[in-house]
PDB file of N, CA and C in Angstrom:
ATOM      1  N   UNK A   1      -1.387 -53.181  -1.877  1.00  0.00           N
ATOM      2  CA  UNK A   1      -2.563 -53.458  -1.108  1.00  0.00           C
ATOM      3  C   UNK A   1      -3.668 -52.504  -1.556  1.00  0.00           C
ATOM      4  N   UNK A   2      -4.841 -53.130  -2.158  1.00  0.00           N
ATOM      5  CA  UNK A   2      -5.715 -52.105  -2.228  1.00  0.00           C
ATOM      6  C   UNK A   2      -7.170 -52.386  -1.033  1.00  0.00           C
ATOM      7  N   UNK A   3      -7.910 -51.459  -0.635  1.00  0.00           N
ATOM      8  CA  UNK A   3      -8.339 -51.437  -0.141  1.00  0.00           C
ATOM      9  C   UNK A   3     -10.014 -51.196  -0.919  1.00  0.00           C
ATOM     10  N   UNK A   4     -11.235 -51.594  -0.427  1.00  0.00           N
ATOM     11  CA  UNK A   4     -12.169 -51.001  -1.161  1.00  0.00           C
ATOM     12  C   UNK A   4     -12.983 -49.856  -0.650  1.00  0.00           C
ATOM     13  N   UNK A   5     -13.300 -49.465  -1.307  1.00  0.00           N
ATOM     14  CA  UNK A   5     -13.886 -48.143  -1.264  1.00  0.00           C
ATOM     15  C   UNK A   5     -14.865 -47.586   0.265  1.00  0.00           C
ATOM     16  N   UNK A   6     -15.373 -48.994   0.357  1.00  0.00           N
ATOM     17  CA  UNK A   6     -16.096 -48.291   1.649  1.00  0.00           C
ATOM     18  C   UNK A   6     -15.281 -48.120   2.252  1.00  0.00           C
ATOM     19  N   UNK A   7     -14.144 -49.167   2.879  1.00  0.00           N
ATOM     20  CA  UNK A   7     -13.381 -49.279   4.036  1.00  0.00           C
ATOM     21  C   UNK A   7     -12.473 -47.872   3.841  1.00  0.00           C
ATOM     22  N   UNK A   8     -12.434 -47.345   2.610  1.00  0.00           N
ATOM     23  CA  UNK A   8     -11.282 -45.884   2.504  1.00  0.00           C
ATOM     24  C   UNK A   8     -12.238 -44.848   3.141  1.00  0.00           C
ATOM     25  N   UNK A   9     -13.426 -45.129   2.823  1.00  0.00           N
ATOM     26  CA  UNK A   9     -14.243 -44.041   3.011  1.00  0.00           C
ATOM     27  C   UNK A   9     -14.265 -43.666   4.511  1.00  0.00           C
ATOM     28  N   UNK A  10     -14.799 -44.857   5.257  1.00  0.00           N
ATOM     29  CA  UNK A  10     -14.619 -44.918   6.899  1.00  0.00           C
ATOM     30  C   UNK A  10     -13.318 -44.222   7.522  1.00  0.00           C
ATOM     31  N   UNK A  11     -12.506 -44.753   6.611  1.00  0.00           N
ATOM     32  CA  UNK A  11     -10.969 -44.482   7.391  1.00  0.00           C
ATOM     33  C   UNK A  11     -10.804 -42.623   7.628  1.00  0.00           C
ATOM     34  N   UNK A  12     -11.047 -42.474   6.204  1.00  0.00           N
ATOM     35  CA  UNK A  12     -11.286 -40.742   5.839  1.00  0.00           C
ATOM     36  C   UNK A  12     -11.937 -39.925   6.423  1.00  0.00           C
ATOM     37  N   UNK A  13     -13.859 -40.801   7.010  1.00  0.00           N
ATOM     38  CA  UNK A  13     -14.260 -39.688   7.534  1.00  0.00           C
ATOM     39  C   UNK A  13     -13.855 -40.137   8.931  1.00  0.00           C
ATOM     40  N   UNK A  14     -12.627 -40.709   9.794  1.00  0.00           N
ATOM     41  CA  UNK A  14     -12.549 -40.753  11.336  1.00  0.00           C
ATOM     42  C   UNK A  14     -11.165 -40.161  11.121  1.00  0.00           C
ATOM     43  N   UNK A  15     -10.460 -39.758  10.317  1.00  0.00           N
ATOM     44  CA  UNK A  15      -9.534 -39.324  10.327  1.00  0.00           C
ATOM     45  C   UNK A  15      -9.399 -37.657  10.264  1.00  0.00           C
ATOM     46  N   UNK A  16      -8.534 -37.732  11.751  1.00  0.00           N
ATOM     47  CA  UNK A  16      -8.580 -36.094  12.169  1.00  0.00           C
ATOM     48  C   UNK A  16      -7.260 -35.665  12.252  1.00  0.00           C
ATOM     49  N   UNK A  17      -6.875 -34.383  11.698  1.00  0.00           N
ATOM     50  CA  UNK A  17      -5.560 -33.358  11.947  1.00  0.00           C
ATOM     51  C   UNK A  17      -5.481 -33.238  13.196  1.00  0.00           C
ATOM     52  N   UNK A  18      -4.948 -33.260  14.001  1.00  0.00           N
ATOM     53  CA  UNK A  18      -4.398 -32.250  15.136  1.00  0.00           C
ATOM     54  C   UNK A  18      -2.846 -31.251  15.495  1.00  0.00           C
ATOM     55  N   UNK A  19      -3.254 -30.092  15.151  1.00  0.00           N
ATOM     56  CA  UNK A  19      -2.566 -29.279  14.898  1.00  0.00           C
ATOM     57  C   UNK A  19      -2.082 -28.317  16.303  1.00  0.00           C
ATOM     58  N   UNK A  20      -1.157 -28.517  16.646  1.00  0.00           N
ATOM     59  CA  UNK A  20      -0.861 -27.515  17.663  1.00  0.00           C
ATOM     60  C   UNK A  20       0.088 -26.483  17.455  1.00  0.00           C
ATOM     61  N   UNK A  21      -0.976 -25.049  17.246  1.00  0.00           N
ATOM     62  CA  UNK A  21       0.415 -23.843  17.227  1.00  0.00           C
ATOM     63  C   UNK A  21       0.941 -23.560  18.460  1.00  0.00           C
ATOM     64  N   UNK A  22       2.425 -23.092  17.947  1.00  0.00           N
ATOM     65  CA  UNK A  22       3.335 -23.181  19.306  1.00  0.00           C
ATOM     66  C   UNK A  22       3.051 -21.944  19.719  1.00  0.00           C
ATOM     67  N   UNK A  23       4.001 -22.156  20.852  1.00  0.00           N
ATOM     68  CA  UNK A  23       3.504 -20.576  21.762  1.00  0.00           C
ATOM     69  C   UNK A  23       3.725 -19.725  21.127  1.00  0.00           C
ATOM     70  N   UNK A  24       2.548 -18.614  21.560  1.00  0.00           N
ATOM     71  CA  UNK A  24       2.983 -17.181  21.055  1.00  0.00           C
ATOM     72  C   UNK A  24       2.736 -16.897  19.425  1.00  0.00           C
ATOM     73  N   UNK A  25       2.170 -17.968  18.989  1.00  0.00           N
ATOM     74  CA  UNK A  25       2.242 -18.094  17.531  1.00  0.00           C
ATOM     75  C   UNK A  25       1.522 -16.318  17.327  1.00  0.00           C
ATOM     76  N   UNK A  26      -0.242 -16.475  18.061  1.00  0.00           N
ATOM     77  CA  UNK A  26      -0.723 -16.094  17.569  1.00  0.00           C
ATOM     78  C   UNK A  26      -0.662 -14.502  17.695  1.00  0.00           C
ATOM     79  N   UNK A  27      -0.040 -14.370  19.150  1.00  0.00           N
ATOM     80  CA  UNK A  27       0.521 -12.521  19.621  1.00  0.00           C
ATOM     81  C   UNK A  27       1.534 -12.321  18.521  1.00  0.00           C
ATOM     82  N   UNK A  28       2.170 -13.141  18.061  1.00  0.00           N
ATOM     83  CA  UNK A  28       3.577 -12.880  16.944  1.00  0.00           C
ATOM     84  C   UNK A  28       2.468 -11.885  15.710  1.00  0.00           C
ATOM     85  N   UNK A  29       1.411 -12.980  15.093  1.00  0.00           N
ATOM     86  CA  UNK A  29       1.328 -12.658  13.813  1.00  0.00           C
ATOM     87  C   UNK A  29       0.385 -11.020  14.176  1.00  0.00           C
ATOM     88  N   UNK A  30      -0.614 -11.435  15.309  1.00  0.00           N
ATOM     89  CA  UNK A  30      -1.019 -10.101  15.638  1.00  0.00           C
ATOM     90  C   UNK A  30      -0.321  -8.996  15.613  1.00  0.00           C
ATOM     91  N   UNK A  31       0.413  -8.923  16.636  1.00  0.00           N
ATOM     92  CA  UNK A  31       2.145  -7.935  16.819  1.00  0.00           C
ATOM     93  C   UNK A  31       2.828  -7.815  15.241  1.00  0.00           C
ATOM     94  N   UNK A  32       2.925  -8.671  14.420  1.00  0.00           N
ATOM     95  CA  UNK A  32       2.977  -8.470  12.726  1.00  0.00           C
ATOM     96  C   UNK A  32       2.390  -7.271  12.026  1.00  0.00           C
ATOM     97  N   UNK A  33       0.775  -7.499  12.443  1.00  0.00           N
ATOM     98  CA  UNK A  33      -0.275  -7.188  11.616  1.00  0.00           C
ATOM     99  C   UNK A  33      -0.540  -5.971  11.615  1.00  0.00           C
ATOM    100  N   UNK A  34       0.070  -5.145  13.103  1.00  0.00           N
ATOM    101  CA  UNK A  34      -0.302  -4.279  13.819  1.00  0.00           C
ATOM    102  C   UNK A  34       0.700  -3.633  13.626  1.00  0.00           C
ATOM    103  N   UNK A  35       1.768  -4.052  13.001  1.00  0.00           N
ATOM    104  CA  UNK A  35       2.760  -2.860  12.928  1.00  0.00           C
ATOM    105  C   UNK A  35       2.960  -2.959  11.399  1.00  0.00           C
ATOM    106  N   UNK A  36       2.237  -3.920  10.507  1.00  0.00           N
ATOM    107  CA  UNK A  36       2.077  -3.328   8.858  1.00  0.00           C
ATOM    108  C   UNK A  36       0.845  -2.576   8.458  1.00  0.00           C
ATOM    109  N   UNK A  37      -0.124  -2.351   9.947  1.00  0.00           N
ATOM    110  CA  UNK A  37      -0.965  -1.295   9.942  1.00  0.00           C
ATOM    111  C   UNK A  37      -1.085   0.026  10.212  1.00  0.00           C
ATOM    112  N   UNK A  38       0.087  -0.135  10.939  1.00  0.00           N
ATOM    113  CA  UNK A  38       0.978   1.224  11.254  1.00  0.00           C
ATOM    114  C   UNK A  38       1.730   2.058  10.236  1.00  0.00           C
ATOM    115  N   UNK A  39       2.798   1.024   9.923  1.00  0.00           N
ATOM    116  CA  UNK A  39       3.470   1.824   8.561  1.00  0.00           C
ATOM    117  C   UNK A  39       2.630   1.734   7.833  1.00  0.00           C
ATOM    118  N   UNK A  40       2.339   1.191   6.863  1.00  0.00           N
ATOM    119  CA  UNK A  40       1.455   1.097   5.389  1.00  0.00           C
ATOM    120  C   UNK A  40       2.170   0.161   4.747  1.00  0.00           C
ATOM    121  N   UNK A  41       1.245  -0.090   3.165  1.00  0.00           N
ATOM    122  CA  UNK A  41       2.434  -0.447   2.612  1.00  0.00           C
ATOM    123  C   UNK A  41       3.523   0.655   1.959  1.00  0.00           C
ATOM    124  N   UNK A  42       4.003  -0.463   1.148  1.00  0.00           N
ATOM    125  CA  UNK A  42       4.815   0.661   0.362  1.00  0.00           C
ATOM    126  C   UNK A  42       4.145   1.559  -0.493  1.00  0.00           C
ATOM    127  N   UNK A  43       2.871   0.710  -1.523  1.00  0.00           N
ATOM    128  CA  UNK A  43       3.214   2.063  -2.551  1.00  0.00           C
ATOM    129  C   UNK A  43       2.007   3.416  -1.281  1.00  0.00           C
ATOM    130  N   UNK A  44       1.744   3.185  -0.507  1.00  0.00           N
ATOM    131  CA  UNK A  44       1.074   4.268   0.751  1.00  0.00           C
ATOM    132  C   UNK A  44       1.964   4.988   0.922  1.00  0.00           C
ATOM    133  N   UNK A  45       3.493   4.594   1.211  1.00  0.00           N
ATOM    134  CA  UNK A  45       4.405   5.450   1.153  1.00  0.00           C
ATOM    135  C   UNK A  45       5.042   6.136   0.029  1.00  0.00           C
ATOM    136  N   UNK A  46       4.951   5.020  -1.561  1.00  0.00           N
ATOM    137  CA  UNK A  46       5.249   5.928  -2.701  1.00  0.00           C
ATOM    138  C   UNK A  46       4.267   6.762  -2.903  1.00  0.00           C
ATOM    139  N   UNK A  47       3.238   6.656  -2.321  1.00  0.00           N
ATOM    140  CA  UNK A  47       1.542   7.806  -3.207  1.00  0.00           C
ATOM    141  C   UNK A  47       2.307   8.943  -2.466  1.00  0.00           C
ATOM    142  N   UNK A  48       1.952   8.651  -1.175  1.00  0.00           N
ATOM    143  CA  UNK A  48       2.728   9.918   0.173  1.00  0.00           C
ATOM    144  C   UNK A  48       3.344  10.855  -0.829  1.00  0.00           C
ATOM    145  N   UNK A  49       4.538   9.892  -0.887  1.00  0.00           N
ATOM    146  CA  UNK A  49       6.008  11.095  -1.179  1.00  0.00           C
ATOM    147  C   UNK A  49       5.752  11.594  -2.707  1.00  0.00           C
ATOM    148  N   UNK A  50       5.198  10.750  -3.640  1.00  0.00           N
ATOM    149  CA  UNK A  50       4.601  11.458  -5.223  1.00  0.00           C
ATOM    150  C   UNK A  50       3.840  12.485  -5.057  1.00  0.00           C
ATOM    151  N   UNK A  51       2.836  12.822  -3.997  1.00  0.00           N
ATOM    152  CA  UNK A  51       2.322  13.822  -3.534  1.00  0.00           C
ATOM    153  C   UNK A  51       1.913  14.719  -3.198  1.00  0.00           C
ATOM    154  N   UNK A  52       3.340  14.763  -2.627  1.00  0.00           N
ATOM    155  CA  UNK A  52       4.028  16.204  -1.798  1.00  0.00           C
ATOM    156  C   UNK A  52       4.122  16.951  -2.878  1.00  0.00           C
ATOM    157  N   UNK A  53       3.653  18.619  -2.418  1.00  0.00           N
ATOM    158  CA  UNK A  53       3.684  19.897  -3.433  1.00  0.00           C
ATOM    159  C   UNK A  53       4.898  20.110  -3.998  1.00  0.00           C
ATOM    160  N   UNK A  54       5.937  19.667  -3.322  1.00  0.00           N
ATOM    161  CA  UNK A  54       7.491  20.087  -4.334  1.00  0.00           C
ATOM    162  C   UNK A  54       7.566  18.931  -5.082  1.00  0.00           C
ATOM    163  N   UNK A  55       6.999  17.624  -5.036  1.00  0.00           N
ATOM    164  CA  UNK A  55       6.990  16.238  -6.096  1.00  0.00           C
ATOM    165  C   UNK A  55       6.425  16.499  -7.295  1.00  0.00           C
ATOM    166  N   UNK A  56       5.218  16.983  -6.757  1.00  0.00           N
ATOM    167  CA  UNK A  56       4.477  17.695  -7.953  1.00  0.00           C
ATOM    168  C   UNK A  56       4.909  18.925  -8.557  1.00  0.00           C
ATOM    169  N   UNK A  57       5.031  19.809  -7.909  1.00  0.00           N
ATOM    170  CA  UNK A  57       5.611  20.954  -8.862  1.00  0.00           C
ATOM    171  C   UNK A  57       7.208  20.791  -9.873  1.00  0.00           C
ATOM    172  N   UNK A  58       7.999  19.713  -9.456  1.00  0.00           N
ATOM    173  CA  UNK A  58       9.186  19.007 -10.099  1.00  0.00           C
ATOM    174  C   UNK A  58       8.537  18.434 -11.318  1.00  0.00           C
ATOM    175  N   UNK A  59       7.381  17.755 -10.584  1.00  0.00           N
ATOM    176  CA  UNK A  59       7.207  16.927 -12.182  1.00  0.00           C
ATOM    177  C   UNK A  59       6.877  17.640 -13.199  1.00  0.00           C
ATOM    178  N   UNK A  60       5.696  18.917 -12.783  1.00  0.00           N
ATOM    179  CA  UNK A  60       5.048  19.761 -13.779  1.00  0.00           C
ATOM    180  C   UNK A  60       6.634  20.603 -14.667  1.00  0.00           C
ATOM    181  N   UNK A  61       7.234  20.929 -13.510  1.00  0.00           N
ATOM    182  CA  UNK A  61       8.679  21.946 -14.706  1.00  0.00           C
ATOM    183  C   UNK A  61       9.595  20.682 -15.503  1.00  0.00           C
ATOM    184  N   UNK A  62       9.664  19.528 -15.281  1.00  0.00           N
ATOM    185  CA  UNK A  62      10.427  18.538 -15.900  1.00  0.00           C
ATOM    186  C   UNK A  62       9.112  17.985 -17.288  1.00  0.00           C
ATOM    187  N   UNK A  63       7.848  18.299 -16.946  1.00  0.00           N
ATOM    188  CA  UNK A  63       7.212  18.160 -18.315  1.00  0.00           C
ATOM    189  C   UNK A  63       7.411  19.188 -19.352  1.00  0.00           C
ATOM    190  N   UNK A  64       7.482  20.457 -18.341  1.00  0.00           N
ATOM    191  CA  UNK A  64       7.453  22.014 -19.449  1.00  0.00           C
ATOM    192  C   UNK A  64       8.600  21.620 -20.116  1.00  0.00           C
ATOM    193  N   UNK A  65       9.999  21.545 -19.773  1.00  0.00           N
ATOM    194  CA  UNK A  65      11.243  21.455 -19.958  1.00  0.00           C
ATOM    195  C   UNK A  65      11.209  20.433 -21.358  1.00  0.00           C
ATOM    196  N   UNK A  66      10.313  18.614 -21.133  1.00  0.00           N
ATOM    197  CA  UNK A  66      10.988  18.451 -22.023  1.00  0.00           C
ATOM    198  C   UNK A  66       9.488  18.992 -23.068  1.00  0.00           C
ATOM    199  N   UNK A  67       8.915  19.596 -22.884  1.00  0.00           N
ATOM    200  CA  UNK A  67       7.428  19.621 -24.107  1.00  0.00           C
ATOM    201  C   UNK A  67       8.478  20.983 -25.107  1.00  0.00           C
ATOM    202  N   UNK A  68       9.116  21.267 -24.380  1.00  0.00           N
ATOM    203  CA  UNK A  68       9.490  22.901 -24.958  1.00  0.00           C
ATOM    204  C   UNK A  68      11.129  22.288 -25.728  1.00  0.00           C
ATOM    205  N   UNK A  69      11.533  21.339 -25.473  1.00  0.00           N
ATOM    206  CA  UNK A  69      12.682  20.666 -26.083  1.00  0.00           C
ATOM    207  C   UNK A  69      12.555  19.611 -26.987  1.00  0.00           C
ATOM    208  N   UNK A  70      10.898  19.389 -27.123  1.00  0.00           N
ATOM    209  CA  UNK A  70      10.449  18.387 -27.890  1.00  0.00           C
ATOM    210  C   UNK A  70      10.152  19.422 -29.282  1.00  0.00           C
ATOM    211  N   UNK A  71       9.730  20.601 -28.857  1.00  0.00           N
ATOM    212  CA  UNK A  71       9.233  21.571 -29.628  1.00  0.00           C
ATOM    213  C   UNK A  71       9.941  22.780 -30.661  1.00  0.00           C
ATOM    214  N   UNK A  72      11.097  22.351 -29.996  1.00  0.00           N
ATOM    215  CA  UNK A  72      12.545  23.192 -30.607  1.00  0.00           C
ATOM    216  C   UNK A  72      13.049  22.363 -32.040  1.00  0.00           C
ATOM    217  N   UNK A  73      13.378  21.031 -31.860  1.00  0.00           N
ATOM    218  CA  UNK A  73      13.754  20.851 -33.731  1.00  0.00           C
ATOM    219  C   UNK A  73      12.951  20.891 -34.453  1.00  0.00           C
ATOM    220  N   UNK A  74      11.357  20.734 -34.409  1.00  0.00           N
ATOM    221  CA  UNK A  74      10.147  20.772 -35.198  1.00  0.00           C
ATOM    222  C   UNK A  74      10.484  22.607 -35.818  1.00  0.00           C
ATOM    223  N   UNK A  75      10.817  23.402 -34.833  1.00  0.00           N
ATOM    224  CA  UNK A  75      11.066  24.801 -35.531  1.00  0.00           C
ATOM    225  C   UNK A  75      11.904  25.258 -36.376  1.00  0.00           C
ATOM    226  N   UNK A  76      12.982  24.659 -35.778  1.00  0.00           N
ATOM    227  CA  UNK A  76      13.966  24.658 -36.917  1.00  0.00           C
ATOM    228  C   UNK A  76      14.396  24.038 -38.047  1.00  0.00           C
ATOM    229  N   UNK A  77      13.499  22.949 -38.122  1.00  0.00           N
ATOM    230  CA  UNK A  77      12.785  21.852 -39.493  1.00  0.00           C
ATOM    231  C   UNK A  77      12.201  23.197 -40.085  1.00  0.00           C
ATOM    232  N   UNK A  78      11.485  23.876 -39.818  1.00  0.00           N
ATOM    233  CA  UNK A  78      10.278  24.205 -40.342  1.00  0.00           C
ATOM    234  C   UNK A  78      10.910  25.326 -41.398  1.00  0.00           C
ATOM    235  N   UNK A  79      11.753  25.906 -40.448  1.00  0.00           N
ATOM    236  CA  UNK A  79      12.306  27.145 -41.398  1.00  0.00           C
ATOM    237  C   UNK A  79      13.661  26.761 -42.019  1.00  0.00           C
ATOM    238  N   UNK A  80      14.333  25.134 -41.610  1.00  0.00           N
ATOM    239  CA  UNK A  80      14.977  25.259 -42.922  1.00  0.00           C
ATOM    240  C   UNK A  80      14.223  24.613 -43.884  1.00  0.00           C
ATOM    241  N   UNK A  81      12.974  24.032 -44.298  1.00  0.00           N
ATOM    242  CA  UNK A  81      12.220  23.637 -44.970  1.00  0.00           C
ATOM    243  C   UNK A  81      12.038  24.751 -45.944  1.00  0.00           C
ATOM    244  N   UNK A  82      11.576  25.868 -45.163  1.00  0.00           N
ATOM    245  CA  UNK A  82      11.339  27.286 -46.180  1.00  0.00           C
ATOM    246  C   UNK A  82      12.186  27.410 -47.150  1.00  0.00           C
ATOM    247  N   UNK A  83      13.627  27.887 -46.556  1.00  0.00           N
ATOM    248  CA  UNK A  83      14.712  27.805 -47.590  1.00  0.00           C
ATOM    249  C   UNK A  83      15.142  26.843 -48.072  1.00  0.00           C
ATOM    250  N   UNK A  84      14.743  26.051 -47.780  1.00  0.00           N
ATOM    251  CA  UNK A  84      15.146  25.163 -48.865  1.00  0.00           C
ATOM    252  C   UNK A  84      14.173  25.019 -50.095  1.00  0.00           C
ATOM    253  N   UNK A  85      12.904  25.319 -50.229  1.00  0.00           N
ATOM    254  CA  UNK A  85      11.757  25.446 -50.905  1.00  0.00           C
ATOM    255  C   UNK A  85      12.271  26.372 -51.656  1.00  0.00           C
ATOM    256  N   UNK A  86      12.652  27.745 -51.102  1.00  0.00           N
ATOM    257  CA  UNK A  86      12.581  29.158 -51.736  1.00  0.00           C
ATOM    258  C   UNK A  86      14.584  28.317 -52.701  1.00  0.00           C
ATOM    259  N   UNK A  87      14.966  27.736 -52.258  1.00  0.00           N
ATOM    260  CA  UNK A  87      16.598  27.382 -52.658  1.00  0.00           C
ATOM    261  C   UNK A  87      16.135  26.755 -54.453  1.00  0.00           C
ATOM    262  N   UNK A  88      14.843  25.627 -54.185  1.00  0.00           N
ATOM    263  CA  UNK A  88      14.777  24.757 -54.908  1.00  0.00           C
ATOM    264  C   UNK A  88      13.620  25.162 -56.811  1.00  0.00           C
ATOM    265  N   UNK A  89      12.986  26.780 -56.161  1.00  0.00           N
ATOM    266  CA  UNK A  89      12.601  27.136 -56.948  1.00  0.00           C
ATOM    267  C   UNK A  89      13.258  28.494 -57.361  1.00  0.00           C
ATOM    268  N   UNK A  90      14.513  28.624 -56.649  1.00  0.00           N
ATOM    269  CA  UNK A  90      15.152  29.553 -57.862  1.00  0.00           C
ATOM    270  C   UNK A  90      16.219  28.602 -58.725  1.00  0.00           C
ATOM    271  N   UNK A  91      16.238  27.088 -58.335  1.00  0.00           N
ATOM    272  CA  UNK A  91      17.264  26.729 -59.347  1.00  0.00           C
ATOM    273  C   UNK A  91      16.248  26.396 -60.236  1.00  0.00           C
ATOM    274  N   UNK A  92      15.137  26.391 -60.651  1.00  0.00           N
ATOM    275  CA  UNK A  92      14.073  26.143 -61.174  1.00  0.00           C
ATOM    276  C   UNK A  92      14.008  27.378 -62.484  1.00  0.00           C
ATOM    277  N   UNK A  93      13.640  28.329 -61.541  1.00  0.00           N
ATOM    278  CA  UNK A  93      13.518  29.695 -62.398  1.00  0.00           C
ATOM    279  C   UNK A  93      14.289  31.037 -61.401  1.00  0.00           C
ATOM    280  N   UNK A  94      15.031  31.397 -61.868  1.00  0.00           N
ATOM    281  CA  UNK A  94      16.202  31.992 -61.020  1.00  0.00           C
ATOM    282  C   UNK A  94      15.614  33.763 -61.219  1.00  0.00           C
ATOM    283  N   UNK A  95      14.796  33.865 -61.760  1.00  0.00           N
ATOM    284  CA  UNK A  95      13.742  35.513 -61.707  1.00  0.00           C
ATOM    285  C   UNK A  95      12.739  35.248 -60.325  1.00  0.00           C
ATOM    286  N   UNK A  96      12.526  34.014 -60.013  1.00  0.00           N
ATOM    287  CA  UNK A  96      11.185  34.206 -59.181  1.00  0.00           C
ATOM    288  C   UNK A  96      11.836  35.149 -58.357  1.00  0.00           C
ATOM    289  N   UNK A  97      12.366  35.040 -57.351  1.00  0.00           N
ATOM    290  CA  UNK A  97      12.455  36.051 -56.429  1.00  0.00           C
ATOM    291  C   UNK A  97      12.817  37.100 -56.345  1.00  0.00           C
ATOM    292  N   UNK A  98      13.369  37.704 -57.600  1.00  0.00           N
ATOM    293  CA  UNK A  98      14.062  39.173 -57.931  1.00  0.00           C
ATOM    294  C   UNK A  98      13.028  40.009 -57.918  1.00  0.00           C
ATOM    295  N   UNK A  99      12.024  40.191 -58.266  1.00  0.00           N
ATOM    296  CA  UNK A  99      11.171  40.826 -58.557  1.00  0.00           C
ATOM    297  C   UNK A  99      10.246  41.453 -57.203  1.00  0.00           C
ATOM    298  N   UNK A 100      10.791  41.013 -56.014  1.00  0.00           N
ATOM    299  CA  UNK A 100      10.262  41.621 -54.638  1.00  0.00           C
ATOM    300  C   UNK A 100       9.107  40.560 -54.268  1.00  0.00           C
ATOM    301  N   UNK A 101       8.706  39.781 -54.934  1.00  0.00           N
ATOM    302  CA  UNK A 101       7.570  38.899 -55.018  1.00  0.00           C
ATOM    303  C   UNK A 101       7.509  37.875 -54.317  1.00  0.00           C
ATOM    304  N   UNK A 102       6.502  37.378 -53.685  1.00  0.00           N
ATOM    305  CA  UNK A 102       7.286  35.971 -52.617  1.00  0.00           C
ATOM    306  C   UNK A 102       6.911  34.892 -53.490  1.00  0.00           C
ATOM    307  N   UNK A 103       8.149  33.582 -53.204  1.00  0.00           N
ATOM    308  CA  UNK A 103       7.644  32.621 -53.747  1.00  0.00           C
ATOM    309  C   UNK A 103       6.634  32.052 -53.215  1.00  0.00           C
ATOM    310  N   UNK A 104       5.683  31.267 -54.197  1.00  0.00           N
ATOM    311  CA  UNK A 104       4.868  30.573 -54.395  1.00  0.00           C
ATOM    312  C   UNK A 104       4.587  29.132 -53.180  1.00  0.00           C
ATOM    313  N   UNK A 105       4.005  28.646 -53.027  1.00  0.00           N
ATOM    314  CA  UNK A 105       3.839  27.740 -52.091  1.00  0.00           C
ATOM    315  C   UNK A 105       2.938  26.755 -52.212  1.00  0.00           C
TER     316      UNK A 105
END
């Protein structure tokens, strides 16, 4: 069945919702609203507790900890790098270093 256009049109604009919320709907969502205004949300409660002076002072010694453990094999690269330098130019010329003299670089 099709209908034409005016007659849809009429039908559409006399056509009304009627919606009835049930009891209490609206004290419910209030009573809701009012107690997720109370707590917070969550991350209100993660900022909170990230916060706190012992959160923060944890995080600052768990950065020192690993910056200073990040910083430890780079040192000991470094100086076996040396000897191995000073290793690779006495198989080279096996006087360089006798002579009290530092090797070269």
């Amino acid at each position: 069945m099709k209908m034409p256009d005016d007659q849809l049109d009429d039908l559409l604009r006399t056509w009304q919702v009627r919606v009835v919320a049930p009891e209490g709907m609206v004290r419910e969502v209030r009573v809701r609203l009012s107690r997720v205004e109370e707590e917070g949300t969550v991350w209100d409660r993660v900022a909170a507790w990230l916060f706190q002076p012992v959160t923060v002072s944890a995080a600052v010694a768990a950065a020192v900890v690993v910056g200073v453990m990040a910083a430890m094999p780079g040192r000991a690269e470094a100086a076996g790098q040396g000897a191995a330098r000073e290793d690779y130019v006495r198989s080279i010329n096996p006087f360089a270093g006798e002579s009290g003299g530092e090797v070269r670089r």
